[in-house]
Protein backbone atom coordinates (compact mmCIF):
# COMPACT_ATOMS: atom_id res chain seq x y z
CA UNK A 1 103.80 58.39 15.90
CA UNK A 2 104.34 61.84 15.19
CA UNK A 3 105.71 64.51 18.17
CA UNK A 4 103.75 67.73 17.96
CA UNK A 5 104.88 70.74 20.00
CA UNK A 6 102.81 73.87 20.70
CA UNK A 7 105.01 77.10 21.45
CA UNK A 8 102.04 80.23 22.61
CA UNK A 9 101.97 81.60 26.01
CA UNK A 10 102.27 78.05 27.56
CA UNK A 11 104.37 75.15 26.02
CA UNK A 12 102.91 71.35 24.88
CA UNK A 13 104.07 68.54 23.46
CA UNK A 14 101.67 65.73 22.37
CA UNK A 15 102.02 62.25 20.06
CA UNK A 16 99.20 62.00 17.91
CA UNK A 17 98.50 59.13 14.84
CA UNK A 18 98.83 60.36 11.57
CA UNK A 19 95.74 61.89 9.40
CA UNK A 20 94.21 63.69 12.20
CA UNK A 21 94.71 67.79 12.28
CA UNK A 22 96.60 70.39 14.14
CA UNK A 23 93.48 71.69 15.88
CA UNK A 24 92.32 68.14 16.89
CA UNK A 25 95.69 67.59 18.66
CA UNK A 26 95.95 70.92 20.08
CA UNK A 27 92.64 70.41 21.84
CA UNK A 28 93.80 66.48 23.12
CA UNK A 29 97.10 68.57 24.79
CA UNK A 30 95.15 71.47 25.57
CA UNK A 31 97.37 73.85 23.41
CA UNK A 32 95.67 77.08 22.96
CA UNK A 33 94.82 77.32 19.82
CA UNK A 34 91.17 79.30 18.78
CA UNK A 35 88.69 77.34 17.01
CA UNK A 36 85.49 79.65 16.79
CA UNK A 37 84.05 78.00 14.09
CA UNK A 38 84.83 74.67 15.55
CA UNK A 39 87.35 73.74 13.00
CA UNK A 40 84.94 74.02 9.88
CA UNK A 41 87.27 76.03 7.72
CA UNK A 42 85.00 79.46 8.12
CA UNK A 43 87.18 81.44 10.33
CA UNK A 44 90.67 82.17 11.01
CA UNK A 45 91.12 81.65 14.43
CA UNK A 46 93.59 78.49 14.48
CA UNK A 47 95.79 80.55 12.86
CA UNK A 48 99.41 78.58 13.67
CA UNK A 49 102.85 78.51 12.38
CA UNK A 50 104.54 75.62 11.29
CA UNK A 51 108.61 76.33 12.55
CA UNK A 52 108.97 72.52 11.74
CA UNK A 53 108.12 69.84 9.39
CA UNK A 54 106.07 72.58 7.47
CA UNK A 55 107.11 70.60 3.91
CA UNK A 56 105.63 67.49 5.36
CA UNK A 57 102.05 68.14 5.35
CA UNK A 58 99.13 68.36 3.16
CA UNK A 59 98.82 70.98 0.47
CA UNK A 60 97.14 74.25 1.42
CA UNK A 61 93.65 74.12 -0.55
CA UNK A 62 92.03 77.05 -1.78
CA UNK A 63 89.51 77.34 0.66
CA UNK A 64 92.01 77.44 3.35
CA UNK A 65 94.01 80.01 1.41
CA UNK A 66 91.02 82.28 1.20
CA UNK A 67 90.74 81.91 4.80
CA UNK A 68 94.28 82.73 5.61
CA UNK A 69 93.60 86.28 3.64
CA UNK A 70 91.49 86.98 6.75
CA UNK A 71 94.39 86.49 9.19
CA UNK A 72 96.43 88.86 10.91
CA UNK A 73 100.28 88.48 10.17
CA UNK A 74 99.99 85.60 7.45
CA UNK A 75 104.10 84.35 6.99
CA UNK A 76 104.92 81.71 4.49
CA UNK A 77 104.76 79.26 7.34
CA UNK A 78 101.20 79.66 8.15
CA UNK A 79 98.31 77.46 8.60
CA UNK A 80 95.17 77.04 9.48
CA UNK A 81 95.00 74.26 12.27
CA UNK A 82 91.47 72.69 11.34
CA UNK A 83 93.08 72.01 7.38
CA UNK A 84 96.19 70.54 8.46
CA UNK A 85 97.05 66.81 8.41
CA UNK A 86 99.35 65.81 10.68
CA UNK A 87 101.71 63.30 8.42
CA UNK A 88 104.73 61.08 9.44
CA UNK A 89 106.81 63.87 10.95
CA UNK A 90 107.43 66.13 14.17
CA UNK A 91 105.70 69.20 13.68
CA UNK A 92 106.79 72.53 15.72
CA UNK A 93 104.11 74.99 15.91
CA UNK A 94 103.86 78.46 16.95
CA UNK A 95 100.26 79.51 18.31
CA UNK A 96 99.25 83.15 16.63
CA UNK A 97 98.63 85.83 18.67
CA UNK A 98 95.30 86.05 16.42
CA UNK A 99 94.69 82.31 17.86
CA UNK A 100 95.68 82.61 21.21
CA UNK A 101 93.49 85.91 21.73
CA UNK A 102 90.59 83.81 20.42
CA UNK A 103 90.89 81.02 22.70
CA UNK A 104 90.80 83.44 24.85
CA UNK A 105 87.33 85.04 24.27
CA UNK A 106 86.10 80.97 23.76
CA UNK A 107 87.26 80.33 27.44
CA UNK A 108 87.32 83.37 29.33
CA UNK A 109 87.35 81.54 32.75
CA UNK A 110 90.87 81.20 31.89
CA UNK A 111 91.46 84.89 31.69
CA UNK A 112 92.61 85.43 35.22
CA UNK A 113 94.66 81.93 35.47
CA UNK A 114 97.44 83.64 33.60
């Protein structure tokens, strides 16, 4: 079972099954990671990088690469979190500011906790 590890203003770590996404185990760990579109491919929002393991998972589609054009400071390592797989391997992730700010605005209850 595959380690996952969310760097953004907080640290997590969660073990998730292969085959499901980024975004679906950031939300199990509570990682802050955006998702307005709720993880339909139509925004940019769970904008992550992959520091880790980036060469294990699936192959950026073209959909996903049009969405990444709408990101703010798109590296080689980045990914959407709703299009990636989680395979066999650890993962480290780094949450984008982009993302963080966004789950943000999606929960601002949790403004002031900081």
């Amino acid at each position: 079972m595959p380690t996952l590890r969310f760097l953004g203003d907080e640290s997590w770590t969660v073990d998730v099954e292969e085959g499901v996404t980024v975004l679906e185990a950031a939300e199990i760990c509570g990682a802050r990671v955006g998702s307005s579109c709720g993880g339909q491919c139509a925004c940019s929002t769970c904008h992550v990088y992959v520091a880790k393991g980036l060469d294990t998972l699936n192959e950026i589609t073209e959909q996903e690469d049009e969405r990444l054009d709408m990101a703010f400071d798109v590296k080689p390592e980045s990914r959407l979190g709703c299009q990636t797989v989680v395979g066999h391997q650890d993962l480290d992730i780094t949450i984008s500011e982009e993302s963080t700010k966004a789950w943000y605005d999606e929960h601002p209850e949790e403004r002031n906790k900081q």
